[in-house]
Protein backbone atom coordinates (compact mmCIF):
# COMPACT_ATOMS: atom_id res chain seq x y z
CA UNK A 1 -9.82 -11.80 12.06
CA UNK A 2 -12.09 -10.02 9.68
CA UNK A 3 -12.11 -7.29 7.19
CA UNK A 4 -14.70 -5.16 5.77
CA UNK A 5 -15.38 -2.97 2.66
CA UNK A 6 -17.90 -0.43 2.11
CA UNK A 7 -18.53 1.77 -0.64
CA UNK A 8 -20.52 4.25 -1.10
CA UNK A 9 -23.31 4.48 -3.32
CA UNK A 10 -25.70 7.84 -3.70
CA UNK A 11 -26.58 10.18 -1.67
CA UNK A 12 -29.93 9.04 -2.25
CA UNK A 13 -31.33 6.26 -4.21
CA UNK A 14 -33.31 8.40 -6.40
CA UNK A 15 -30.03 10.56 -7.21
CA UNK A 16 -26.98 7.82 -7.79
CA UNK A 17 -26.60 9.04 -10.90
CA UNK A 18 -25.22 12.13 -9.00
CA UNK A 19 -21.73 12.63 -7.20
CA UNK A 20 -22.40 11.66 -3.83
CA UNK A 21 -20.37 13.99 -1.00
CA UNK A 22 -17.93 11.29 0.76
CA UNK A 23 -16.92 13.94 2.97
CA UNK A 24 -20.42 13.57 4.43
CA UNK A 25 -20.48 10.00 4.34
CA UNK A 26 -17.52 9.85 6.09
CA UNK A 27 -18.30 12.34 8.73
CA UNK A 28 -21.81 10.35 9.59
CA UNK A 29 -20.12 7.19 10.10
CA UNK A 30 -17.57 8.51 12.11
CA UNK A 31 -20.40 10.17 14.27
CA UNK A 32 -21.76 6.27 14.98
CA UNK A 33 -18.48 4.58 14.84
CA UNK A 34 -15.48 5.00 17.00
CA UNK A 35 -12.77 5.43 14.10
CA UNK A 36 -8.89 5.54 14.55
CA UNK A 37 -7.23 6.34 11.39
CA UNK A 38 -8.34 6.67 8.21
CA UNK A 39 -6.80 6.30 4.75
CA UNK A 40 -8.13 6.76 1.37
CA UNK A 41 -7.03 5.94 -2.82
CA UNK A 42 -8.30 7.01 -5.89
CA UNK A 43 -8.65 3.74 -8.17
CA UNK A 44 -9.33 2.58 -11.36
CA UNK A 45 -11.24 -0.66 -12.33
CA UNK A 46 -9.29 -3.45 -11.16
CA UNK A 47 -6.51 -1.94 -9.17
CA UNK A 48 -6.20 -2.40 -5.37
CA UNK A 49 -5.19 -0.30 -2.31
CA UNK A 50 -3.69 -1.76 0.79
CA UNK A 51 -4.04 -0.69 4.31
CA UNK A 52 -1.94 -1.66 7.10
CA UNK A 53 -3.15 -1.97 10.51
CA UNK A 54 -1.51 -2.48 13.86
CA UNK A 55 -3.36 -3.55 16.97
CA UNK A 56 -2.20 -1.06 19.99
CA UNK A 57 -4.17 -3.24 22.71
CA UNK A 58 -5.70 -6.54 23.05
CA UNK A 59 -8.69 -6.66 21.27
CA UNK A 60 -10.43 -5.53 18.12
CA UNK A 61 -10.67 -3.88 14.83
CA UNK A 62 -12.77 -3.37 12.29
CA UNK A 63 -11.94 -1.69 8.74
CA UNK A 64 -14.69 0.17 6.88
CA UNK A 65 -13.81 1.10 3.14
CA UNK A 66 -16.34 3.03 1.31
CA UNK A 67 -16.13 5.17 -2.03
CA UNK A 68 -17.36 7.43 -4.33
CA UNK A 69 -20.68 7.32 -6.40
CA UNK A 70 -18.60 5.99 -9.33
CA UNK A 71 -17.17 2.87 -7.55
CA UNK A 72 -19.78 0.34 -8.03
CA UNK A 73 -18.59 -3.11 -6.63
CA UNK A 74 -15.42 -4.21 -4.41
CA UNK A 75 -13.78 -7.17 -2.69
CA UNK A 76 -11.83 -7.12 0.06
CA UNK A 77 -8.78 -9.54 1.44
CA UNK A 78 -7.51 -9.32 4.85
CA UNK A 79 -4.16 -11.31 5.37
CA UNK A 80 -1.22 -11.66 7.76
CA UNK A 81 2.10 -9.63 6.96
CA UNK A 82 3.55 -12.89 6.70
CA UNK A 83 0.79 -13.89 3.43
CA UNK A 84 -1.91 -15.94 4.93
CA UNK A 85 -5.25 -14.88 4.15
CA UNK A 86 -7.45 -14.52 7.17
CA UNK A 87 -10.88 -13.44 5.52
CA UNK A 88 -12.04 -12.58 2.61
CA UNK A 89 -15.41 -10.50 1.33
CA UNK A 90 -16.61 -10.85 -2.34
CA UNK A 91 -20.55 -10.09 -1.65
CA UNK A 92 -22.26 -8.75 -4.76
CA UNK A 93 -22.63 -5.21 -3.01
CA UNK A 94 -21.09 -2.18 -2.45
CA UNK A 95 -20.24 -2.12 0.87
CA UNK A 96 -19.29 -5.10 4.16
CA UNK A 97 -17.71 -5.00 7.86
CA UNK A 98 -15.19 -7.23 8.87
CA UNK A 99 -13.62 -7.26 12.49
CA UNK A 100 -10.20 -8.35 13.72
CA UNK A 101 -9.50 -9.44 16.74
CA UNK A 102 -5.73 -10.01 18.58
CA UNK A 103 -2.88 -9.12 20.61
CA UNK A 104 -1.32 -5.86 21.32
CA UNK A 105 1.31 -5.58 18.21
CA UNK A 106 -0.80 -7.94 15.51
CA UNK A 107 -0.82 -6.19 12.31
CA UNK A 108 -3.09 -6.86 9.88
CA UNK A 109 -2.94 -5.90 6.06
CA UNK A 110 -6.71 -5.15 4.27
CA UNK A 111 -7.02 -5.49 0.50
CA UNK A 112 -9.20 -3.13 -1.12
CA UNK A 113 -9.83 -3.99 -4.64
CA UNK A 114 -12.24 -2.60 -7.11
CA UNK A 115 -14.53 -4.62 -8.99
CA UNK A 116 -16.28 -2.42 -11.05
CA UNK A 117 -16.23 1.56 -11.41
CA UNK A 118 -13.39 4.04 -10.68
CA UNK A 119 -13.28 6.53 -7.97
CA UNK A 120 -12.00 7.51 -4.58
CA UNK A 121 -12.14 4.80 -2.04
CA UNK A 122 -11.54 5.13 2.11
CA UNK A 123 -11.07 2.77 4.54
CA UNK A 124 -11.67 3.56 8.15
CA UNK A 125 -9.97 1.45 11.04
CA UNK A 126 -12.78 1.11 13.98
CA UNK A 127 -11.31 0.72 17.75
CA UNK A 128 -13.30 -1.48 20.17
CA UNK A 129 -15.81 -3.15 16.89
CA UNK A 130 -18.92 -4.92 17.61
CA UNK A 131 -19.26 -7.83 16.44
CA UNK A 132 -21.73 -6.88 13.50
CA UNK A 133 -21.56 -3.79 11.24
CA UNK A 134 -23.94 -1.71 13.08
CA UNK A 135 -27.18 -0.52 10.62
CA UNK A 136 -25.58 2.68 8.92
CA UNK A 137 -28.09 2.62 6.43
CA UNK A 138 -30.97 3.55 8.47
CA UNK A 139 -29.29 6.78 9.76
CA UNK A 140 -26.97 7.57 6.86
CA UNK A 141 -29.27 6.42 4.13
CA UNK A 142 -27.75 5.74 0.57
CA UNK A 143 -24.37 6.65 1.81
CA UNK A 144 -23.65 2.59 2.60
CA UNK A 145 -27.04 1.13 0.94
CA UNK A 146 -27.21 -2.53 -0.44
CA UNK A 147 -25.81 -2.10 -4.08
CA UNK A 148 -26.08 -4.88 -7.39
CA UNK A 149 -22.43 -5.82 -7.80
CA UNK A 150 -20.57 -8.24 -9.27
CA UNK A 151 -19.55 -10.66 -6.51
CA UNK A 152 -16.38 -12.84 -7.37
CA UNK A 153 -15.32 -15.25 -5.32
CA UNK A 154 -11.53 -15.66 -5.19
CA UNK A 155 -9.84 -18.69 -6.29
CA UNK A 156 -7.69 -18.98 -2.67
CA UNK A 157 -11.19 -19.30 -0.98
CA UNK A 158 -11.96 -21.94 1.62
CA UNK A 159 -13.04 -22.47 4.75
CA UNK A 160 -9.41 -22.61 6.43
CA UNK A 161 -6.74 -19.89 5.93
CA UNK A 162 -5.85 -19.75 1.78
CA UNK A 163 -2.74 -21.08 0.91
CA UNK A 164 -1.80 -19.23 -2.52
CA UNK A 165 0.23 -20.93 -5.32
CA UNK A 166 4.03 -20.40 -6.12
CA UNK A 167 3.29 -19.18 -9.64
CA UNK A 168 0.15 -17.07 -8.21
CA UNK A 169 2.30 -15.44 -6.02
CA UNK A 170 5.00 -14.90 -8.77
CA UNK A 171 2.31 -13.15 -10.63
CA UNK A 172 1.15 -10.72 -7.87
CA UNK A 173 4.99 -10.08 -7.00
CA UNK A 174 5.55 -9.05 -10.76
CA UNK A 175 1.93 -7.03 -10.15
CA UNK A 176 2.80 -5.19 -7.34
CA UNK A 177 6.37 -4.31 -9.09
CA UNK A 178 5.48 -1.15 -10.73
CA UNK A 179 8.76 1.14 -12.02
CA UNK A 180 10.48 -2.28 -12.02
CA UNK A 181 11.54 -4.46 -15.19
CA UNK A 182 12.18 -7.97 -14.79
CA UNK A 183 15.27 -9.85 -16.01
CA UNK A 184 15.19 -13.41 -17.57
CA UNK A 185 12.81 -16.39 -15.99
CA UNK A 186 11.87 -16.68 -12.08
CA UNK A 187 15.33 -18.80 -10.16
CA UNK A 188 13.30 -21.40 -8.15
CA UNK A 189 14.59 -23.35 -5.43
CA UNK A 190 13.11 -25.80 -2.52
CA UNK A 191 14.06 -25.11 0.98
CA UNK A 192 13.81 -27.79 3.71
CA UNK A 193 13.31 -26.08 7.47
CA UNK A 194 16.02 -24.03 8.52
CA UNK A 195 18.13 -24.67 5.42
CA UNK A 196 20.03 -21.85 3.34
CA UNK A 197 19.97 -22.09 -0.65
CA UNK A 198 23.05 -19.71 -2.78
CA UNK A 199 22.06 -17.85 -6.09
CA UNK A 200 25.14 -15.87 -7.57
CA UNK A 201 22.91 -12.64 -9.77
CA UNK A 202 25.09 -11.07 -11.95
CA UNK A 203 24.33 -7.52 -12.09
CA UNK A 204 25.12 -5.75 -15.83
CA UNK A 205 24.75 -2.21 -15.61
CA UNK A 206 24.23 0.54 -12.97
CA UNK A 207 21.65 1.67 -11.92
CA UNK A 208 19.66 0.31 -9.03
CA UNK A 209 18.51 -3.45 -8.95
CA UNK A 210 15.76 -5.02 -6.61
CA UNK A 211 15.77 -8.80 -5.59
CA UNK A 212 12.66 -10.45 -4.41
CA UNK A 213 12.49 -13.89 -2.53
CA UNK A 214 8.80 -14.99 -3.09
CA UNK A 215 7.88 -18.01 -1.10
CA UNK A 216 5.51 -21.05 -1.68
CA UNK A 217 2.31 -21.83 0.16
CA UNK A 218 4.42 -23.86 2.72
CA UNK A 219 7.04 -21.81 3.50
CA UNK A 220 6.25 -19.26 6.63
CA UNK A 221 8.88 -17.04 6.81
CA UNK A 222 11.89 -16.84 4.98
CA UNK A 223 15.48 -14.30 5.33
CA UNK A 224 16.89 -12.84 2.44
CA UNK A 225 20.83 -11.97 2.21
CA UNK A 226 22.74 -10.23 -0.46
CA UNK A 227 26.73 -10.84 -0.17
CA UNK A 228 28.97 -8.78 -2.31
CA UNK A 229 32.09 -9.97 -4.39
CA UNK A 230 34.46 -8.77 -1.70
CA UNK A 231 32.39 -11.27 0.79
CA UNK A 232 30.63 -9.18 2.94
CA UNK A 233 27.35 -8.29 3.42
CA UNK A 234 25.44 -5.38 1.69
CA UNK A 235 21.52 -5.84 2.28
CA UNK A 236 19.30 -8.36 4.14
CA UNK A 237 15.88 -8.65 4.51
CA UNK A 238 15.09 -10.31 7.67
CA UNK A 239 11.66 -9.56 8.68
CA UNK A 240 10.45 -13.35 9.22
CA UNK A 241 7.22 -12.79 6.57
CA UNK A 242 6.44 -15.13 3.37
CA UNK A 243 8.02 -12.73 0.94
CA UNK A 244 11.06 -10.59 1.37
CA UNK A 245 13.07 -7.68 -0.57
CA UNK A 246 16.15 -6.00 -1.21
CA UNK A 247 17.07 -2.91 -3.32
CA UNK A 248 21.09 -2.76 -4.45
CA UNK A 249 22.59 0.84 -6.40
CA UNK A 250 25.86 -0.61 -7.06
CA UNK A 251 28.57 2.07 -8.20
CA UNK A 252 29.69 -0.37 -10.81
CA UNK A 253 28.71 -4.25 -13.19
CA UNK A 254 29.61 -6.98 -10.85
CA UNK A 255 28.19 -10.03 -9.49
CA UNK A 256 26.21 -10.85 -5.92
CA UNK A 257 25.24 -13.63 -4.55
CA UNK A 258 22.13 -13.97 -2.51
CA UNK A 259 20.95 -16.17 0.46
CA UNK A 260 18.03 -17.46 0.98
CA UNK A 261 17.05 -19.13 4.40
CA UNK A 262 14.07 -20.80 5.51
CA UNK A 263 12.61 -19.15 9.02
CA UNK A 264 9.43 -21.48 9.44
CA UNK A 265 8.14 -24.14 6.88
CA UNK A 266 9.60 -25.90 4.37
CA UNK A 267 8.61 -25.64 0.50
CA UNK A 268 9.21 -24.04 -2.85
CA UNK A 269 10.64 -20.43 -3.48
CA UNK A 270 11.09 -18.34 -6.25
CA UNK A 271 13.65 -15.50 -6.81
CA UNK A 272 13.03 -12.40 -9.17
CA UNK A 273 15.64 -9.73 -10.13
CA UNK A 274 14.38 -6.48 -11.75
CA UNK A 275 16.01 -3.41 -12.79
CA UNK A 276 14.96 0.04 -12.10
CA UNK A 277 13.06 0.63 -15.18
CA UNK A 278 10.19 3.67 -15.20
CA UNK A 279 10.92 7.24 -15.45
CA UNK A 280 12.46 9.12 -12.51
CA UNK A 281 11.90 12.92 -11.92
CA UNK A 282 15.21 15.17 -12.47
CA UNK A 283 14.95 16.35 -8.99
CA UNK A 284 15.13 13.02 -7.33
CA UNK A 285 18.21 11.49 -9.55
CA UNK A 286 20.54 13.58 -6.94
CA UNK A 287 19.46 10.72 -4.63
CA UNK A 288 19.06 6.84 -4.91
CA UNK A 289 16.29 6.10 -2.84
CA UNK A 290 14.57 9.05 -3.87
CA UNK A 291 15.26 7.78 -7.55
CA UNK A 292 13.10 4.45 -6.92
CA UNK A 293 10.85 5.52 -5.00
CA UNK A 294 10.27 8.11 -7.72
CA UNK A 295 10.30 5.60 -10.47
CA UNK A 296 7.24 3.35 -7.91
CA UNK A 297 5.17 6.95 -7.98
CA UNK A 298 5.72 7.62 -11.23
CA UNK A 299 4.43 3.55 -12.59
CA UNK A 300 0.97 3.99 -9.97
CA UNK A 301 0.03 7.30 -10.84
CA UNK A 302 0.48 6.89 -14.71
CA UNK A 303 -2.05 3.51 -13.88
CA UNK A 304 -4.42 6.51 -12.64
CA UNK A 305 -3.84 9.24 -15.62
CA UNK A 306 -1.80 10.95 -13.91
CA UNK A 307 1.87 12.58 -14.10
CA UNK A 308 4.04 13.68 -10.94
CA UNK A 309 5.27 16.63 -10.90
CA UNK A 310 7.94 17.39 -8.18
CA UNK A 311 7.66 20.23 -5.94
CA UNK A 312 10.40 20.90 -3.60
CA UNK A 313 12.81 19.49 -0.98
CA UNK A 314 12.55 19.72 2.75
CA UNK A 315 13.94 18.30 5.67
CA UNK A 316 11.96 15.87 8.26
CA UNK A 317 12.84 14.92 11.79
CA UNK A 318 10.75 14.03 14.78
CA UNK A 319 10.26 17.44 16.53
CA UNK A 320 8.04 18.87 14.23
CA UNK A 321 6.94 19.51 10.78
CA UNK A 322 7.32 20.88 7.84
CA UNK A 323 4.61 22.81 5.87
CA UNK A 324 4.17 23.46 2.31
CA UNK A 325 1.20 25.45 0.99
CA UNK A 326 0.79 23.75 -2.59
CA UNK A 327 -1.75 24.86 -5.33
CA UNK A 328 -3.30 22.19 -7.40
CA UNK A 329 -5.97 22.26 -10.23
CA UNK A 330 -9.41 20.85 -9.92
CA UNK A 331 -10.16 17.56 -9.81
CA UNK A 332 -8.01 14.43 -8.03
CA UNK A 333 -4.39 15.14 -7.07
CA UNK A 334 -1.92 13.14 -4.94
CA UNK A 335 0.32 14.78 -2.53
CA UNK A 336 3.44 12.38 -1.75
CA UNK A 337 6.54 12.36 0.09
CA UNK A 338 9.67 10.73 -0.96
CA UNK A 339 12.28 9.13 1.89
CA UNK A 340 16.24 10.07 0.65
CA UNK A 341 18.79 7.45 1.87
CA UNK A 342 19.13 9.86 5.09
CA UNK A 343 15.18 7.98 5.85
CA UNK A 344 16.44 4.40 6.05
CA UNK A 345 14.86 2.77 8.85
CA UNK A 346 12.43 5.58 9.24
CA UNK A 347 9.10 6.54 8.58
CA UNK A 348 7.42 9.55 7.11
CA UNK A 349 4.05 10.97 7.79
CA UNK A 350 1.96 13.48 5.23
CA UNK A 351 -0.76 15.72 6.82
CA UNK A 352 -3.31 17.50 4.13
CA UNK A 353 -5.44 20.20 5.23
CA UNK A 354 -7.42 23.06 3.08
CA UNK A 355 -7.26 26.48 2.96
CA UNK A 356 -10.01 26.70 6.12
CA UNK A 357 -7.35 24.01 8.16
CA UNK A 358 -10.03 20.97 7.61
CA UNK A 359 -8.47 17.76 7.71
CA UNK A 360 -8.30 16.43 4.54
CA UNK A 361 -6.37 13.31 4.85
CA UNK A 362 -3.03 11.75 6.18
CA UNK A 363 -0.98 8.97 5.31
CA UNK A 364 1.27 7.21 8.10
CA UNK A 365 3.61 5.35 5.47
CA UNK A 366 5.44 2.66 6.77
CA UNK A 367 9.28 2.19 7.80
CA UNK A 368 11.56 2.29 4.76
CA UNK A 369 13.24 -0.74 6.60
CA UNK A 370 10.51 -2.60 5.55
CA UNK A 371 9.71 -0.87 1.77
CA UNK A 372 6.91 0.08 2.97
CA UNK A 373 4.48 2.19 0.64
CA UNK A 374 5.07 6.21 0.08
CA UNK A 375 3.05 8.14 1.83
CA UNK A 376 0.38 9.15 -0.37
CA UNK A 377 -2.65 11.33 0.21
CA UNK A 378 -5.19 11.84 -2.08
CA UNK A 379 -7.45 14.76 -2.62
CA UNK A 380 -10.31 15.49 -4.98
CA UNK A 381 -12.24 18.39 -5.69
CA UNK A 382 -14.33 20.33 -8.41
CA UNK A 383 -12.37 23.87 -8.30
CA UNK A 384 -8.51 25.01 -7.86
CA UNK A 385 -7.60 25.40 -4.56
CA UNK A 386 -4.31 25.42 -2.47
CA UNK A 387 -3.69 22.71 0.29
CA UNK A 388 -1.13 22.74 3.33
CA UNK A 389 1.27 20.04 3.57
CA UNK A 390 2.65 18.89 6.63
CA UNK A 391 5.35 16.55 6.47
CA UNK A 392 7.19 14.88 9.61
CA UNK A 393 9.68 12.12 9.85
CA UNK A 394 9.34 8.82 13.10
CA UNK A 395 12.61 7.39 13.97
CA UNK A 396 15.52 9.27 11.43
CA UNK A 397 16.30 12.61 9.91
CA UNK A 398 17.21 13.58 7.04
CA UNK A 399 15.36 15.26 3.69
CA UNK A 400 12.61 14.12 1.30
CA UNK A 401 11.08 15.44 -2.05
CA UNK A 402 7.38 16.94 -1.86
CA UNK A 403 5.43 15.32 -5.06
CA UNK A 404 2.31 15.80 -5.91
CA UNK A 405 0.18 14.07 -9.10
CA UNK A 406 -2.34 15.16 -11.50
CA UNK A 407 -4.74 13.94 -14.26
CA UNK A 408 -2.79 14.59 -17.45
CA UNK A 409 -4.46 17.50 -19.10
């Protein structure tokens, strides 16, 4: 399976020194390509986005990022949910197409990371992909012309699927755990196949508390279980992938201890515990999962020089949706949604449109079951205008907190 990035350059190459319209860039390459779903990120140098893809037939995919005229260079990783890299492209250029091919149900996770520049980046996932990118540039132009980039490789690279380092992985974990503090060193462990491994965590304050199991390049799949001090269980993360993850809001101090079992493969592990560290709004602290997630918002959008700012409750289920008209300023804002403990297991779904009813982006989520990311869509414009909101819930009911986020003046 293969992944692809694209970004965008100019609109022409006499004018890249000008804002290029991706609205137009996306709308030609939609007009060539047959595109399923679409997602899009505003990032900074350095910071990543990652898409999640799940095959609904036999067959293939392609994913298509592309960006603004101020993202200059990117790299893109595709990998399995359970870790293993399946492709990878560093060319020094600003754009690449790589397709995925499978079974009905194979999901596939693209990494978009930026090289060089800052901007808004989208990825497009293409049904039924040729082999080969087709030859945008001819009939879109500059929109996905060859750009001078800064190709670098990865150190995982290699012909056969990468196999990433325990303390690598460690490192991304702690990356990846924004709104979290750690506490004390990494436990590590080794687990032979189908063996369990006990930790006892003691947990000092209230609050909530997350526990990651990160695995080694030889373990497959690993289970994580939390027990409580009156024996019986109170979260598990059981989704057979490389990594796994629980979040705990205990009333009260107290101690846990926490299983770790070895689904497929046989190697080292490492276990982190972090406290819920970065700033929550007031309007989600009437709720703990609205407090993390909150806390996750608040730690990527400050990375982006931005602040949330909350903007109302509302209730989700799976017979329709719920609209909010919201007015933001001009530039980049992100409208969110975040799940309440009423969400668990399900999935929410944000819908953007403007004032005219144009699409202007959506944002699928993923199941809270599996801490997936918020549903965040992102918007960017050079006047004030007001945007309608849809939100709807898959799979539960229950209420969520609109958010959106804004450059800090």
């Amino acid at each position: 399976m293969r992944v692809a990035i694209v970004i965008l350059v100019a609109m022409s190459i006499a004018t890249q020194a000008r804002a290029q319209d991706i609205d137009a860039c996306e709308r030609a390459a939609r007009a060539r390509l047959s595109v399923g779903a679409s997602a899009r990120a505003f990032l900074l140098e350095r910071q990543s986005h990652v898409v999640e893809h799940r095959l609904a037939r036999d067959g293939c995919v392609a994913f298509l990022a592309f960006g603004s005229a101020g993202v200059r260079d990117v790299d893109l990783l595709a990998h399995t949910t359970a870790g293993d890299v399946i492709e990878e492209d560093v060319e020094p250029r600003a754009w690449g197409w790589v397709r995925a091919c499978g079974e009905a149900g194979l999901v596939v996770a693209a990494v978009v990371h930026v090289h060089a520049g800052r901007g808004e980046v989208r990825v497009l996932a293409i049904d039924d992909a040729p082999e080969r990118a087709p030859e945008l540039g001819r009939e879109v132009g500059a929109c996905f012309a060859r750009s001078a980039g800064r190709g670098r490789p990865l150190t995982d690279a290699g012909e056969t699927p990468a196999m990433r380092s325990l303390d690598r992985a460690i490192e991304d974990a702690d990356a990846r755990a924004g709104g979290w503090r750690t506490v004390g060193q990494p436990m590590r462990g080794w687990l032979d196949p189908g063996a369990t491994e006990l930790h006892r965590v003691a947990i000092e304050r209230e609050g909530c508390h997350r526990i990651d199991a990160i695995a080694g390049p030889e373990v497959r799949a690993l289970a994580l279980v939390v027990i409580g001090a009156d024996g019986r269980e109170i979260a598990r993360d059981d989704r057979r992938r490389r990594d796994a993850s629980v979040v705990l809001c205990p009333d009260a101090p107290g101690g846990v201890v926490v299983q770790v079992h070895a689904r497929a493969g046989t190697g080292a592990y490492a276990l982190r515990h972090r406290v819920l560290d970065g700033e929550v709004l007031d309007a989600a602290r009437v709720d703990a999962r609205a407090s993390v997630e909150s806390a996750e918002l608040g730690a990527m959008l400050r990375d982006r020089g931005m602040v949330a700012r909350a903007i109302a409750w509302g209730i989700a289920d799976g017979r329709g949706a719920q609209a909010f008209d919201v007015e933001v300023g001009a530039g980049c804002v992100a409208i969110a949604a975040l799940r309440s403990r009423e969400l668990e297991g399900g999935d929410l779904d944000v819908r953007v449109a403007d004032e005219q009813a144009r699409l202007v982006g959506w944002d699928e989520g993923a199941p809270s079951v599996d801490r997936g990311a918020i549903p965040v869509v992102w918007s960017c414009a050079q006047e004030a205008r007001t945007l309608r909101v849809e939100v709807r819930a898959q799979d539960a009911t229950g209420r969520f907190l609109l958010v959106t986020g804004e450059v800090t003046p």
